[in-house]
Protein backbone atom coordinates (compact mmCIF):
# COMPACT_ATOMS: atom_id res chain seq x y z
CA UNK A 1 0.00 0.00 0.00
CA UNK A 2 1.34 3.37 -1.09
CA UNK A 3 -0.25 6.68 0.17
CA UNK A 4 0.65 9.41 -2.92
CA UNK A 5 0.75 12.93 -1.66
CA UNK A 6 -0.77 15.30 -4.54
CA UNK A 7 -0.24 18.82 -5.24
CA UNK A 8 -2.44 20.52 -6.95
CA UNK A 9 -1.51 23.69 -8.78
CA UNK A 10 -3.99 26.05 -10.23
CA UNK A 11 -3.63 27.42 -13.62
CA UNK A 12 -7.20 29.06 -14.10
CA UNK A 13 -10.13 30.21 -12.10
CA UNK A 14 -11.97 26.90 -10.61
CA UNK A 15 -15.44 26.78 -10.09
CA UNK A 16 -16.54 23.97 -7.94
CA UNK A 17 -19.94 24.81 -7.60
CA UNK A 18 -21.54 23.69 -4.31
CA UNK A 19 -24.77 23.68 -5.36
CA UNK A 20 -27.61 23.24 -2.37
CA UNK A 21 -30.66 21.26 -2.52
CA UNK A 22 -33.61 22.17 -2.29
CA UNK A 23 -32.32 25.91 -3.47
CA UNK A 24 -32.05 27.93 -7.00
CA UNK A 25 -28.22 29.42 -6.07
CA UNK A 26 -24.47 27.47 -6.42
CA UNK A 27 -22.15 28.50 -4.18
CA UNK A 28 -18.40 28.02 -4.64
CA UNK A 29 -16.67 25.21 -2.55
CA UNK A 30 -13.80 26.28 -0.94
CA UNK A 31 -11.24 23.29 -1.62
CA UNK A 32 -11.44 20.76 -4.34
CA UNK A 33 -13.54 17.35 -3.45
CA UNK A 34 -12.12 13.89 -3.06
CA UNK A 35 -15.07 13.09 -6.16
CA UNK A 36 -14.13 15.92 -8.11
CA UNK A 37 -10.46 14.45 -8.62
CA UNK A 38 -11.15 11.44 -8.91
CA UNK A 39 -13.30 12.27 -12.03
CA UNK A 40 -10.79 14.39 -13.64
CA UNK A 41 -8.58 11.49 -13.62
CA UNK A 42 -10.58 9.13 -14.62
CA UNK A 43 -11.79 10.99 -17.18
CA UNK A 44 -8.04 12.00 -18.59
CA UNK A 45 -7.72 8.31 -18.51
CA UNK A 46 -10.68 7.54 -20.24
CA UNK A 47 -9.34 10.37 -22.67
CA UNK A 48 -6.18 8.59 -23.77
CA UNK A 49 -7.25 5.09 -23.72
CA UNK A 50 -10.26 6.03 -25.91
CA UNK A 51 -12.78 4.92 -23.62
CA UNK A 52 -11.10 1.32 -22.33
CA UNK A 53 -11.90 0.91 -18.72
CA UNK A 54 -9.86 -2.78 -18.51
CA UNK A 55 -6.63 -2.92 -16.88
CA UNK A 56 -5.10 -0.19 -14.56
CA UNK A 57 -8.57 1.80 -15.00
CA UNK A 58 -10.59 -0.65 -13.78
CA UNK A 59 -8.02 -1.82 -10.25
CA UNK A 60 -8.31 2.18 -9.53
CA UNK A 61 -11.92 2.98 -9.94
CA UNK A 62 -14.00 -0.20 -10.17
CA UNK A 63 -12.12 -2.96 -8.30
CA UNK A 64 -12.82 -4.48 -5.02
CA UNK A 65 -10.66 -1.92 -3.08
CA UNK A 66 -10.11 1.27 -5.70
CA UNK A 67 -7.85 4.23 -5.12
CA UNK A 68 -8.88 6.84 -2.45
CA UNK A 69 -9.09 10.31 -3.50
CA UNK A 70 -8.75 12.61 -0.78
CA UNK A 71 -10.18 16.26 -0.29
CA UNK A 72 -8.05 18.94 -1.90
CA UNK A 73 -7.48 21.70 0.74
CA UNK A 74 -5.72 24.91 0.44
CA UNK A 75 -1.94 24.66 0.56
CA UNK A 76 -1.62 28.43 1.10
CA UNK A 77 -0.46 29.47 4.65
CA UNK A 78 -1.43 32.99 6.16
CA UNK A 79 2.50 33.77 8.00
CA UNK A 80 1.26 37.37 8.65
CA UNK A 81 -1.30 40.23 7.57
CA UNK A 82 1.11 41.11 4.48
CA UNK A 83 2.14 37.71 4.22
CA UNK A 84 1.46 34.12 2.64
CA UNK A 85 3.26 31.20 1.54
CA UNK A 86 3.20 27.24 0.64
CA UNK A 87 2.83 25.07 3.73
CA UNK A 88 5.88 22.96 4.19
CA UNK A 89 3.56 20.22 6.18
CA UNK A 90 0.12 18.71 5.63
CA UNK A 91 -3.33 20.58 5.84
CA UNK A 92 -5.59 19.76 8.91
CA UNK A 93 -9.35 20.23 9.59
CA UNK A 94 -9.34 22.72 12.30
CA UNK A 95 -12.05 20.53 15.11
CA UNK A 96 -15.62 21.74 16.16
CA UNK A 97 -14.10 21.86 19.67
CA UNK A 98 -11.82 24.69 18.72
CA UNK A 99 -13.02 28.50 19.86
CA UNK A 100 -11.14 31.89 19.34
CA UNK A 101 -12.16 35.38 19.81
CA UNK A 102 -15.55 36.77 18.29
CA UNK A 103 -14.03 40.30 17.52
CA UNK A 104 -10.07 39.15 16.41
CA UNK A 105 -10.82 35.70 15.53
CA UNK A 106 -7.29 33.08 13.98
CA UNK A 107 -4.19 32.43 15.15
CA UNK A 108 -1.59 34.47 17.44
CA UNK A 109 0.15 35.22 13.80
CA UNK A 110 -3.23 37.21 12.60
CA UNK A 111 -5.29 36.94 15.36
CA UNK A 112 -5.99 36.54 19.65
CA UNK A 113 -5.22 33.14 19.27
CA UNK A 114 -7.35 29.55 19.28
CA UNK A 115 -7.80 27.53 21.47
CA UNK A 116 -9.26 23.84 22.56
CA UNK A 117 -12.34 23.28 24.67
CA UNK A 118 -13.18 19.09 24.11
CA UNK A 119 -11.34 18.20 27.22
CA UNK A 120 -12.33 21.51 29.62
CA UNK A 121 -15.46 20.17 28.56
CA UNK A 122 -15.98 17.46 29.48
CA UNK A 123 -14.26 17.60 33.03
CA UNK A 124 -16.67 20.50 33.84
CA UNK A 125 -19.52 18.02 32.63
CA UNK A 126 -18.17 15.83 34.70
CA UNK A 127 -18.08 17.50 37.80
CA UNK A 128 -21.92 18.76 36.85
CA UNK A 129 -20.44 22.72 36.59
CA UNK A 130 -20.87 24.74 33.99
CA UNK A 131 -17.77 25.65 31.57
CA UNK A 132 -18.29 29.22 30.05
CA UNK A 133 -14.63 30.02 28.07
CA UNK A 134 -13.32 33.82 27.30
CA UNK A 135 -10.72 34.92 25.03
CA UNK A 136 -7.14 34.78 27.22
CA UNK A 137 -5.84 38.07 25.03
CA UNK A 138 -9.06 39.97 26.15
CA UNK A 139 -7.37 41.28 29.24
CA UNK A 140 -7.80 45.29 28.65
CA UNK A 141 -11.10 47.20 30.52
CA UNK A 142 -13.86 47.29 27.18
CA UNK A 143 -12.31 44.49 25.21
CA UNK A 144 -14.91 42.01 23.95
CA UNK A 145 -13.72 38.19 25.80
CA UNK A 146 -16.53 36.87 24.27
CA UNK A 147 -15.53 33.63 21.93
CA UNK A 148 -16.92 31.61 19.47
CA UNK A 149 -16.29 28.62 17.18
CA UNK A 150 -13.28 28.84 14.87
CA UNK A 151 -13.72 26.62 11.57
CA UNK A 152 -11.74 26.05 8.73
CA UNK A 153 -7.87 24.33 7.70
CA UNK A 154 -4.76 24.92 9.38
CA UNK A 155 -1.21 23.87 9.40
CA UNK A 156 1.49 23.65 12.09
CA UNK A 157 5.41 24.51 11.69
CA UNK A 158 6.98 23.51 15.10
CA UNK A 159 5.14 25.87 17.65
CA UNK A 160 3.65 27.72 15.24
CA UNK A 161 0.32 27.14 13.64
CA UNK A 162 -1.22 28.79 10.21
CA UNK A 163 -4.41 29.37 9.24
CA UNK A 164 -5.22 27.99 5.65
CA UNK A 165 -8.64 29.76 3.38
CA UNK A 166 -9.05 30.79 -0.03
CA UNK A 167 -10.56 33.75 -1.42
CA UNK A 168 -12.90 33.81 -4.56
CA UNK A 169 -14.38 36.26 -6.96
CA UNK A 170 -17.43 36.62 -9.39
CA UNK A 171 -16.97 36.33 -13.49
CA UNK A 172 -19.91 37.82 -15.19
CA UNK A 173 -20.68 35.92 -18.46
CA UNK A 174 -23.68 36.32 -21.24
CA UNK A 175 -25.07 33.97 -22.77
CA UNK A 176 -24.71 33.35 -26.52
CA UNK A 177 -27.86 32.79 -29.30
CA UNK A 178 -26.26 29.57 -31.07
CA UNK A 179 -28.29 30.29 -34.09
CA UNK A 180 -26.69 33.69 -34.70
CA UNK A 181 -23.50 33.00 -32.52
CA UNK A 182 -24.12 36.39 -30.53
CA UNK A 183 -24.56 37.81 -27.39
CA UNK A 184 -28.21 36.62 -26.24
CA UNK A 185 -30.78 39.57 -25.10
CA UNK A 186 -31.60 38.66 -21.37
CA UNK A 187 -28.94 36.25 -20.63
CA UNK A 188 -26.63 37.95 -18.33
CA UNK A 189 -25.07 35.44 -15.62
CA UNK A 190 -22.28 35.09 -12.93
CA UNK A 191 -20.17 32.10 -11.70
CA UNK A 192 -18.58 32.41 -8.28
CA UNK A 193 -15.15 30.51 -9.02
CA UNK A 194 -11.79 30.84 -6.49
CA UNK A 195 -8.63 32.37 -7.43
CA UNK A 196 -5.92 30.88 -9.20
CA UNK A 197 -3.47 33.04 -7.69
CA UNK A 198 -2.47 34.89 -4.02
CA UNK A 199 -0.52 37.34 -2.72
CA UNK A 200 2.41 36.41 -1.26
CA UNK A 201 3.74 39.43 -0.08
CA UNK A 202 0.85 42.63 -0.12
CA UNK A 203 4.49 45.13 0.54
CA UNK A 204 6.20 43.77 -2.83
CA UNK A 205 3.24 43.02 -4.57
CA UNK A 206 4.37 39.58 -5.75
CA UNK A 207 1.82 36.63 -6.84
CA UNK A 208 2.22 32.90 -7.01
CA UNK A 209 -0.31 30.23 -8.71
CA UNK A 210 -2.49 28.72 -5.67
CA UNK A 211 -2.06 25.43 -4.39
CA UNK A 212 -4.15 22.36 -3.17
CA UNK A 213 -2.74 19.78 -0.80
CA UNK A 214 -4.66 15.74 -1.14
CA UNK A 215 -3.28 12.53 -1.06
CA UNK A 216 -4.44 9.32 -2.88
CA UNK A 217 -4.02 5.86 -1.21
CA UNK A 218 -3.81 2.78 -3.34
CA UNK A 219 -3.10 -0.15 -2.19
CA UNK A 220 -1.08 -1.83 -5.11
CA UNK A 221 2.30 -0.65 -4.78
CA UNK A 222 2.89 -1.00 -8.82
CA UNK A 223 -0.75 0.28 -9.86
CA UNK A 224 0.29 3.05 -7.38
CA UNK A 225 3.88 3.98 -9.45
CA UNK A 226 2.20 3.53 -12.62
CA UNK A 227 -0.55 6.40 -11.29
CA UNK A 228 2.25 8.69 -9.73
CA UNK A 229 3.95 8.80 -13.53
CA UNK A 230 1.07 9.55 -14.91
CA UNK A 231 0.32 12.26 -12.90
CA UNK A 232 3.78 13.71 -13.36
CA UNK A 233 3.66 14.16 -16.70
CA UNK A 234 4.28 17.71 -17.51
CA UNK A 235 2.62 17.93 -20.61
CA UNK A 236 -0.57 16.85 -18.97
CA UNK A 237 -3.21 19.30 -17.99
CA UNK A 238 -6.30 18.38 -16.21
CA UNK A 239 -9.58 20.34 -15.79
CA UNK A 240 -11.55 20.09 -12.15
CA UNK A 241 -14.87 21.62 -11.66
CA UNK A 242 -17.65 22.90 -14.14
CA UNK A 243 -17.35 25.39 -17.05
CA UNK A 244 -14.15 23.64 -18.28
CA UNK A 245 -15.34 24.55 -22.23
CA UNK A 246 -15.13 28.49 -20.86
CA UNK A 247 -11.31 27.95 -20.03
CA UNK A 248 -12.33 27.23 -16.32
CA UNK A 249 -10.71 24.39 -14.18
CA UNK A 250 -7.01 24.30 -15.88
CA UNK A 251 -4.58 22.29 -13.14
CA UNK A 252 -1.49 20.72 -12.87
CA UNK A 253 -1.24 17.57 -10.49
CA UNK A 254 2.30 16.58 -8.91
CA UNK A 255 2.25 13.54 -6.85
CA UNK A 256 5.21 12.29 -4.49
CA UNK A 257 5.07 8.89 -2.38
CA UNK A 258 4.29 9.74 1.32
CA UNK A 259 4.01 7.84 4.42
CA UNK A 260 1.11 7.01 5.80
CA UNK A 261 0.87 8.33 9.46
CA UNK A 262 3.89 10.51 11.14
CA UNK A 263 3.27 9.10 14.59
CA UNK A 264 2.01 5.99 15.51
CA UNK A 265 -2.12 5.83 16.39
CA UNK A 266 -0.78 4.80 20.08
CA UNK A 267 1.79 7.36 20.18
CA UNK A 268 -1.24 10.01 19.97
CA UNK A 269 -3.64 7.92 22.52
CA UNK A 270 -0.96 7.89 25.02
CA UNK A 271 -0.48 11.82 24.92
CA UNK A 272 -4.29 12.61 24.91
CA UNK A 273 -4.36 10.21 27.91
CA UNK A 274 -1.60 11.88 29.68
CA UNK A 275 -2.68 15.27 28.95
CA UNK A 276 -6.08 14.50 30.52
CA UNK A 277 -4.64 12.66 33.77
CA UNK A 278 -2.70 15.95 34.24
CA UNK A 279 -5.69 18.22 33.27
CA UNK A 280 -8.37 16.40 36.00
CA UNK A 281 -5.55 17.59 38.79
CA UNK A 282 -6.50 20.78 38.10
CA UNK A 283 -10.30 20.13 37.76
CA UNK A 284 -10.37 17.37 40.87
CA UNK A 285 -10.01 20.75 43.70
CA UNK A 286 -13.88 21.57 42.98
CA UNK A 287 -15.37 17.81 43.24
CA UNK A 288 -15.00 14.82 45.78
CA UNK A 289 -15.31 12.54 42.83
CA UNK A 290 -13.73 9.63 41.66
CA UNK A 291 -11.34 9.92 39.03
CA UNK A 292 -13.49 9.53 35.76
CA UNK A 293 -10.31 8.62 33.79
CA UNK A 294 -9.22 5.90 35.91
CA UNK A 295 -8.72 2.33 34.87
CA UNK A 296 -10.15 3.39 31.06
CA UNK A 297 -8.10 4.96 27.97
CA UNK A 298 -9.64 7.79 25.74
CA UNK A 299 -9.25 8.47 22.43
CA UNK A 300 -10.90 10.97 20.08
CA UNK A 301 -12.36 10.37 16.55
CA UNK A 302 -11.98 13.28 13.96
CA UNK A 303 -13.58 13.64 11.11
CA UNK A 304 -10.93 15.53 8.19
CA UNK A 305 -13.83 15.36 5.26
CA UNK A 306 -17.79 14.67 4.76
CA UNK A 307 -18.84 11.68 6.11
CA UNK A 308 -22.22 9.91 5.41
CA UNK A 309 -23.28 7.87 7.97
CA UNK A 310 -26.04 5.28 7.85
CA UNK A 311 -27.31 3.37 11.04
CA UNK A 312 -29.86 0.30 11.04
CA UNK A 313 -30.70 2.12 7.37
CA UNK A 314 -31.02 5.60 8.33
CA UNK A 315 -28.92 8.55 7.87
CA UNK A 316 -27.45 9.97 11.29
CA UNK A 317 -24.79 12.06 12.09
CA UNK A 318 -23.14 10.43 15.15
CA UNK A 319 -20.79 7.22 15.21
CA UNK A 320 -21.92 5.36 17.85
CA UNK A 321 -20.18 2.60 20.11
CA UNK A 322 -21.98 -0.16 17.46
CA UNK A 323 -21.25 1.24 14.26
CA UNK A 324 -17.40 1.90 15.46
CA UNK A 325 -17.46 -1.66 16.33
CA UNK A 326 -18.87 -2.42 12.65
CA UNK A 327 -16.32 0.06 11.29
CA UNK A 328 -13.43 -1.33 12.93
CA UNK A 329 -14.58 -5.56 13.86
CA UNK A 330 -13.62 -5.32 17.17
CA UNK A 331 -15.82 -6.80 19.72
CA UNK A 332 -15.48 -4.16 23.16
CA UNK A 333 -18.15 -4.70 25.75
CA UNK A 334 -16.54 -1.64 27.51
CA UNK A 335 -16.55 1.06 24.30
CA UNK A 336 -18.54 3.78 25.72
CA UNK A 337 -19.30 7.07 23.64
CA UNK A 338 -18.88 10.32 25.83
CA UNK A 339 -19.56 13.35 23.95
CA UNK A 340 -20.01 14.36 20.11
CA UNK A 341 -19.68 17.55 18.00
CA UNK A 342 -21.28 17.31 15.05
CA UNK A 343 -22.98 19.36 12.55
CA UNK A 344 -24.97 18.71 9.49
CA UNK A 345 -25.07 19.50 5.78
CA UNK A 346 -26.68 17.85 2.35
CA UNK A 347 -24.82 17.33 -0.91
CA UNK A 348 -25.32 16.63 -4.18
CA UNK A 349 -23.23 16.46 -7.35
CA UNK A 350 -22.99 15.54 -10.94
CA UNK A 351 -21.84 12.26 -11.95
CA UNK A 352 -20.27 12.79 -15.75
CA UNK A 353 -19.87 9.47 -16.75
CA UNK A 354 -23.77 8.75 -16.10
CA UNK A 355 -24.69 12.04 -17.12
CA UNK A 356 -27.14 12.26 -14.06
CA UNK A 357 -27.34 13.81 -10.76
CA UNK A 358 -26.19 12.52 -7.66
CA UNK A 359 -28.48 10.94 -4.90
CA UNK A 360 -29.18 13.98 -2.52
CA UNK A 361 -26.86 12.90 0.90
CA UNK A 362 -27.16 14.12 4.39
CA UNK A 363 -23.49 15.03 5.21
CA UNK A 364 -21.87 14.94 8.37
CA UNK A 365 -19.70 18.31 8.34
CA UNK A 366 -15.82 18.06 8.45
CA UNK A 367 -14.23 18.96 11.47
CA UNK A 368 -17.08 17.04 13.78
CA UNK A 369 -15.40 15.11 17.37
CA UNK A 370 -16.30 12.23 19.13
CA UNK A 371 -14.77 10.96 22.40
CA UNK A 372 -14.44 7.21 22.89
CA UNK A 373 -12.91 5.39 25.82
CA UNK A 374 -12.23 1.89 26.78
CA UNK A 375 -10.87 -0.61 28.70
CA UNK A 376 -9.15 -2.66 26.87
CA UNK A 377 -7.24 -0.15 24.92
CA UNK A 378 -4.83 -2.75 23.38
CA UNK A 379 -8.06 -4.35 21.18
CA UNK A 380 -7.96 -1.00 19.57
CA UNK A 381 -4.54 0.38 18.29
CA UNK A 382 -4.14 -1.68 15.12
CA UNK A 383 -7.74 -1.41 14.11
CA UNK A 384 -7.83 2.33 14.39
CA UNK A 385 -4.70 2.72 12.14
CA UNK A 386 -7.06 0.62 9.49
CA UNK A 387 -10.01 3.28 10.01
CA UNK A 388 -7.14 6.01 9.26
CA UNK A 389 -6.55 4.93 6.10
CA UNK A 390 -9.72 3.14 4.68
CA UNK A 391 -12.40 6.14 6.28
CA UNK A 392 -15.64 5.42 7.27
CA UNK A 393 -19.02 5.30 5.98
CA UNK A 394 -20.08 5.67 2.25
CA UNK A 395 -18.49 6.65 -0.91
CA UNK A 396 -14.84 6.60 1.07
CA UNK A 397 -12.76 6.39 -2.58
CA UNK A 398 -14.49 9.65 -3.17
CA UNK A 399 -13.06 11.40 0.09
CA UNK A 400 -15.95 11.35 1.97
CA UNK A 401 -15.38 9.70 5.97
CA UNK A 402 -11.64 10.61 6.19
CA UNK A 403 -10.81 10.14 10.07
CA UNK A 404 -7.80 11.05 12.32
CA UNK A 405 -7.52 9.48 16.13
CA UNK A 406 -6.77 11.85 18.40
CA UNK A 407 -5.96 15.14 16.65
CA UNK A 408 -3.25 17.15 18.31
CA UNK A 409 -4.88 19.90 18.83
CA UNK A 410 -7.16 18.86 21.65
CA UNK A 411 -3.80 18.99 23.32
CA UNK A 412 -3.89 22.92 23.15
CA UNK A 413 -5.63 24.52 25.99
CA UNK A 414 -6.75 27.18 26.75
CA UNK A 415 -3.71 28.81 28.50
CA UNK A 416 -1.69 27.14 25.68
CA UNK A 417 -3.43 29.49 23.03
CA UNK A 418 -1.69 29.25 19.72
């Protein structure tokens, strides 16, 4: 199994619509789905092979365990107000646990700082008080220490953490009468697409194209090399997104073998364990209570994409202690779920190949956390990795159900504020 790390450099305007159900307006995503490149390779590959879907096109897309196509998130870094560059490590899901300040919201490099909540929050559960954060920088008479949720993609260079977003603009177009190839009376129309370039410096005025980071796991090691050639090719150009015949979706995909997982799924269990034994010292001075972390091991599930989630047929939006057994086979009497943050969305989508539109899913939002713990931790550790790499729920070789176990930054409290 070989996990291909894929940069994705844009060469036009992309519009990846976003379109919402139920509603007349198409709003611009703001990274590239897991579906979307999948279907621009598969479609290049179609493109040269003149249609044949035997051989390497078939183990990717239509075999018994195809290629997974990962989300495509921003690769550009925010250092500073004036300034912006290329991460140099991968793109994170910031979690639905994080909060930062309602009036200066991001990180200490363009902002008051964020900050963690998941395990403040549950301790104060715990001990049945009532856990009200403030913004730590809001320490002036008439500042605002009000905080809210911070969402979006981040990246972290040693101590220091980025925030990651994308900005996008409107292109007016008209429409044109095919019978008398003019402009059409009455047709005027926009399409919201994102940038294909940023600022990387606002005092020297210098620009750079923008840049998606995804990976693609396949699990045969040659089918992999064969895919990472093709995609090197630098005569090939691939088009993502709608309104490709209007010069719209031009990119360039780079791909590079990477490993799999930096640390070790036990590794990051051990520190989230550690980091709450030391954090209940603090909370244990207001409650006679037993230690609620005693003799059992927590671990967090995060979700880094869309997830759709089905339970005894129905859609939901929480994983609960049977379908992570399902997910994972492990049999665990003791698996108890604690607390989840989740959020909801639906999706659609066009499926070219068909020609028809996607079934209308109910989406678990990106980002979403849900604390696990157990006591028989050692069941757990191998299976998890698995879920790492293999996702959960539907449509996984599209992107959607991309998990991480315990995400580092539950570790940053809130005096910690990066």
């Amino acid at each position: 199994m070989k996990n291909l790390e894929l940069t994705i450099t844009a060469l036009s305007p992309l519009a990846i619509g976003g379109h919402k159900p139920g509603t007349s307006v198409s709003e611009v995503e703001k990274y590239i789905p897991g579906a979307v490149i999948r279907g621009a390779i598969a479609s290049k590959i179609l493109q040269l092979s003149d249609g044949n879907t035997t051989g390497h096109f078939e183990q990717l897309f239509m075999g018994e365990s195809p290629a997974i196509f990962h989300n495509g998130y921003p690769g550009i870094a925010k250092i500073s107000k004036e300034e912006s560059q290329i991460a140099n490590s991968s793109v994170k899901v910031i979690p639905a646990t994080a909060m930062s300040s309602k009036t200066n919201p991001g990180f200490k490099a363009n902002g008051n700082g964020v900050f963690d909540t998941l395990i403040d929050c549950f301790f104060a559960d715990a001990c049945n008080l009532p856990y009200d954060p403030s913004d730590p920088n809001a320490t002036k008479p008439g500042e605002n220490p009000q905080v809210e949720a911070y969402r979006g993609f981040y990246s972290r260079d040693k101590d220091n953490y980025y925030n990651h977003d994308i900005s996008s603009r409107f292109l007016t177009r008209v429409g044109i009468n095919r019978r008398r190839a003019t402009s059409e009376e009455e047709i005027l129309y926009s399409i919201e697409v994102l940038n294909e370039s940023f600022l990387k410096n606002s005092e020297t005025q210098s620009w750079d194209n923008f840049v998606y980071s995804s990976f693609i796991t396949v699990k045969n090691d040659s089918l992999a090399d064969a895919l990472s050639r093709f995609l090197n090719k630098g005569s090939q150009n691939f088009r993502v997104g709608g309104s490709a015949s209007r010069g719209l979706g031009k990119v360039k995909f780079a791909a590079k073998e990477s490993k799999l997982s930096i640390k070790k799924v036990k590794t990051r269990i051990t520190n989230f364990n550690q980091v709450l034994e030391n954090r209940w010292k603090l909370w244990s001075v207001f409650v006679s209570k037993s230690n609620p972390i005693d003799n059992r091991t927590y671990f967090t599930l995060n979700l880094h994409s869309d997830a759709i989630l089905t339970e005894n047929w129905q859609r939901t939006m929480v994983v609960s202690e049977a379908m992570l057994k399902e997910f994972t086979q492990v049999e665990d009497s003791s698996l108890e779920l604690h607390v989840a943050y989740s959020s909801y969305d639906y999706g659609s989508g066009w499926n070219s190949a068909w020609g028809l539109m996607k079934d209308i899913e109910l989406l678990t939002n990106k980002g979403s956390v849900y604390l696990f713990s157990t006591e028989h931790p050692g069941k757990w550790y191998k299976a998890l990795e698995k879920l790492e790499i293999n996702g959960i729920g539907n449509r996984t070789c599209e992107g959607f159900g991309r998990v991480e176990i315990c995400n580092e930054f539950h570790q940053v409290l809130r005096e910690d504020y990066v």
